[in-house]
Protein backbone atom coordinates (compact mmCIF):
# COMPACT_ATOMS: atom_id res chain seq x y z
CA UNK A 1 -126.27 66.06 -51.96
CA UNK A 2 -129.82 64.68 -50.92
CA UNK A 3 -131.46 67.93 -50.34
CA UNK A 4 -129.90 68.90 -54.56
CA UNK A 5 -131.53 65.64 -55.56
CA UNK A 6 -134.41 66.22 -53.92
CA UNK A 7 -134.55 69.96 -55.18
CA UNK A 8 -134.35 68.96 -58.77
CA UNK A 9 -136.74 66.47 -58.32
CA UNK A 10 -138.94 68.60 -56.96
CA UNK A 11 -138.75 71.22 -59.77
CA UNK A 12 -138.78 68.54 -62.74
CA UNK A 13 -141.58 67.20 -61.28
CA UNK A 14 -143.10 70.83 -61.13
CA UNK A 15 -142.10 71.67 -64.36
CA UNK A 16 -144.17 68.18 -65.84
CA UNK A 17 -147.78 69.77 -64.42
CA UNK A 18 -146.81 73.02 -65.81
CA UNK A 19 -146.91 71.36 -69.78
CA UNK A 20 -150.15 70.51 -70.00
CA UNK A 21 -153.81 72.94 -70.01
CA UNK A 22 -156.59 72.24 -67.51
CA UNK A 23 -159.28 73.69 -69.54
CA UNK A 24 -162.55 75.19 -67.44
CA UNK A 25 -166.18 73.74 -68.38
CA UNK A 26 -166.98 76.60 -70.73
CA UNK A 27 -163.63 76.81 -72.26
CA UNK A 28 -163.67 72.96 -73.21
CA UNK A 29 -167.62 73.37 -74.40
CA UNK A 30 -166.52 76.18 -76.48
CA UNK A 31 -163.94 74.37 -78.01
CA UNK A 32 -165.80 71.39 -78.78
CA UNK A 33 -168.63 73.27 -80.44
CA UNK A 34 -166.01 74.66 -82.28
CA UNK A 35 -165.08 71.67 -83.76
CA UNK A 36 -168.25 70.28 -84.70
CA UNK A 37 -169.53 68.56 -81.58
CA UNK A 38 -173.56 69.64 -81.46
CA UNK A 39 -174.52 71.61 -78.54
CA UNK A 40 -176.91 69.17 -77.50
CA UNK A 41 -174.19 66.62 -76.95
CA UNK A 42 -171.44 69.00 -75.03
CA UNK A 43 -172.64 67.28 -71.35
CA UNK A 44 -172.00 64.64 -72.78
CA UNK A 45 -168.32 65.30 -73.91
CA UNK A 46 -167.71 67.28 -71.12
CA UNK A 47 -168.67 64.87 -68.29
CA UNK A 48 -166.67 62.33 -70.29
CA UNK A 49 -163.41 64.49 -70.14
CA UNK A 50 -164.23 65.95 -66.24
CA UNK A 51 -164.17 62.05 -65.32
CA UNK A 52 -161.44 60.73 -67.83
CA UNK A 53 -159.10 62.95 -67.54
CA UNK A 54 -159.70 66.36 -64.95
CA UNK A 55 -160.06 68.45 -68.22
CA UNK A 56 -156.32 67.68 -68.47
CA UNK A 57 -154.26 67.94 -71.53
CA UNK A 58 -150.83 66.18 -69.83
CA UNK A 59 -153.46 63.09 -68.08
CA UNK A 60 -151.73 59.63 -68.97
CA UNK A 61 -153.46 56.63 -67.58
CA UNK A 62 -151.15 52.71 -67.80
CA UNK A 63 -153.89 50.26 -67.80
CA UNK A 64 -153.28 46.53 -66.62
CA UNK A 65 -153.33 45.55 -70.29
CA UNK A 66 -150.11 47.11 -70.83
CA UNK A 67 -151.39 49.66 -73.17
CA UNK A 68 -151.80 53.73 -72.43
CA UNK A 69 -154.65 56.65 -72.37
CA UNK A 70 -153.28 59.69 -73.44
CA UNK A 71 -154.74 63.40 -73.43
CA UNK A 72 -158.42 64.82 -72.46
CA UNK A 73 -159.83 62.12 -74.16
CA UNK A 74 -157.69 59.46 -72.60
CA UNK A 75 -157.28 57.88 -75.96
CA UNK A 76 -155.87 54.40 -76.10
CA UNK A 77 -152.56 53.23 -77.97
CA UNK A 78 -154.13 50.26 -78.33
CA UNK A 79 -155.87 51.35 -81.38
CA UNK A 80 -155.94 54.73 -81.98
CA UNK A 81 -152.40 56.18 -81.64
CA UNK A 82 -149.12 55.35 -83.20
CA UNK A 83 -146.97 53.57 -80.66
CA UNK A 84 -145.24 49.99 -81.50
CA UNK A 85 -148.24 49.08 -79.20
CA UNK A 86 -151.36 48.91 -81.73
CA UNK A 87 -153.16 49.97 -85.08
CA UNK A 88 -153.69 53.96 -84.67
CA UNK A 89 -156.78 54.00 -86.20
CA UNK A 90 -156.43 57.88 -85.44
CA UNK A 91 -153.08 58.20 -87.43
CA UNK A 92 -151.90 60.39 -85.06
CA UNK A 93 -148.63 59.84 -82.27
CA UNK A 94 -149.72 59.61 -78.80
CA UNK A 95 -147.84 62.88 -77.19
CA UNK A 96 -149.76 64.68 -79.64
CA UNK A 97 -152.36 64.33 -77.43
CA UNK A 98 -150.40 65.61 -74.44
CA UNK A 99 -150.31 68.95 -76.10
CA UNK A 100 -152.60 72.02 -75.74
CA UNK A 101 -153.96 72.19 -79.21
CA UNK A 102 -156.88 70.17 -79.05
CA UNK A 103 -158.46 70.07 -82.31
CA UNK A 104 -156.69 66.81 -83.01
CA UNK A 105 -157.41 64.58 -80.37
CA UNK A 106 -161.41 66.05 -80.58
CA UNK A 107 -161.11 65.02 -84.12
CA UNK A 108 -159.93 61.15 -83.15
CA UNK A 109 -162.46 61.01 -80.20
CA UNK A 110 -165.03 62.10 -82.61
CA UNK A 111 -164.34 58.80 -84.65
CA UNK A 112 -163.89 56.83 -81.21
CA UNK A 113 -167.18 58.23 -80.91
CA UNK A 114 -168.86 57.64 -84.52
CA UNK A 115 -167.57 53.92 -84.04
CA UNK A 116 -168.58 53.04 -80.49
CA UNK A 117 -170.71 55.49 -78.88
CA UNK A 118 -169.96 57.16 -75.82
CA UNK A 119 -169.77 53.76 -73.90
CA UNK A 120 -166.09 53.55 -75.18
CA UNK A 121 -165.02 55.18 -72.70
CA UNK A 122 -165.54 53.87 -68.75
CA UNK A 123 -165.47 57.60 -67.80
CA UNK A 124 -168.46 58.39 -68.94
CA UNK A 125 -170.09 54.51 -68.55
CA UNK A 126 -169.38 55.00 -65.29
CA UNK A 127 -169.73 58.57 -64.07
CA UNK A 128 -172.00 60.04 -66.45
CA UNK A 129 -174.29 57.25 -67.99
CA UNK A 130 -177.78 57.69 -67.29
CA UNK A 131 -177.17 60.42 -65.03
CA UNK A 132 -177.07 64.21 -63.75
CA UNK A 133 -175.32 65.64 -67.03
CA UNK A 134 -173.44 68.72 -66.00
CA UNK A 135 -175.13 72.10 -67.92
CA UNK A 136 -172.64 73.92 -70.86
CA UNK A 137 -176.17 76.64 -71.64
CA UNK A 138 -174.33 79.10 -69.26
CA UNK A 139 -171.13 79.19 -71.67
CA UNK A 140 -172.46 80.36 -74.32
């Protein structure tokens, strides 16, 4: 009986990784420039989501707060997403930005963005602030 539970475990724990898109460099560049972010800014954005989230769309962070990062972005439910937790500035629902479609939760950090700056996010403060940006010119 151990060995089933441990089995099923095993595969719903699988089957959890499976869900979500680990985009490449390029592939996340090319979506962002896609949906408005200026080429200029993409090592920017993309150092952001290598250090906030793995390029991960399934990445879920609790923070000691009590409230949630969700998605590539690691978006907050603080204030950006609906959950009985805070405002949702973003007017979106949190597991949308657990899903593979992107466009949204570019479109919400782009007001993060717009409203703060790049230092919203400790990602980037802290991994990609004032330093070696990584290069997106060989994905296009």
């Amino acid at each position: 009986m151990r060995f089933l539970f441990a089995t099923v475990l095993a595969i719903a724990v699988g089957c959890a990784v499976v869900d979500g898109k680990k985009f490449t460099k390029c592939e996340l560049a090319k979506v962002l420039s896609a949906n408005g972010i200026a080429k200029s800014a993409l090592p920017n954005w993309v150092c952001l989501v290598q250090h906030e989230s793995a390029f991960s769309t399934s990445a879920t962070n609790k923070n000691n707060n009590g409230s949630k990062d969700y998605g590539l972005f690691q978006i907050n439910n603080k204030y950006w997403c609906d959950s009985s937790y805070g405002s949702n500035d973003c007017k979106i629902a949190c597991s949308k930005l657990l899903n593979n479609d992107i466009t949204d939760d570019i479109k919400c950090a782009k007001l993060i963005h717009k409203r703060h700056g790049f230092n919203a996010w400790y990602g980037w403060k802290n991994h990609c602030k004032g330093k070696k940006l990584p290069s997106t010119s060989g994905c296009f």
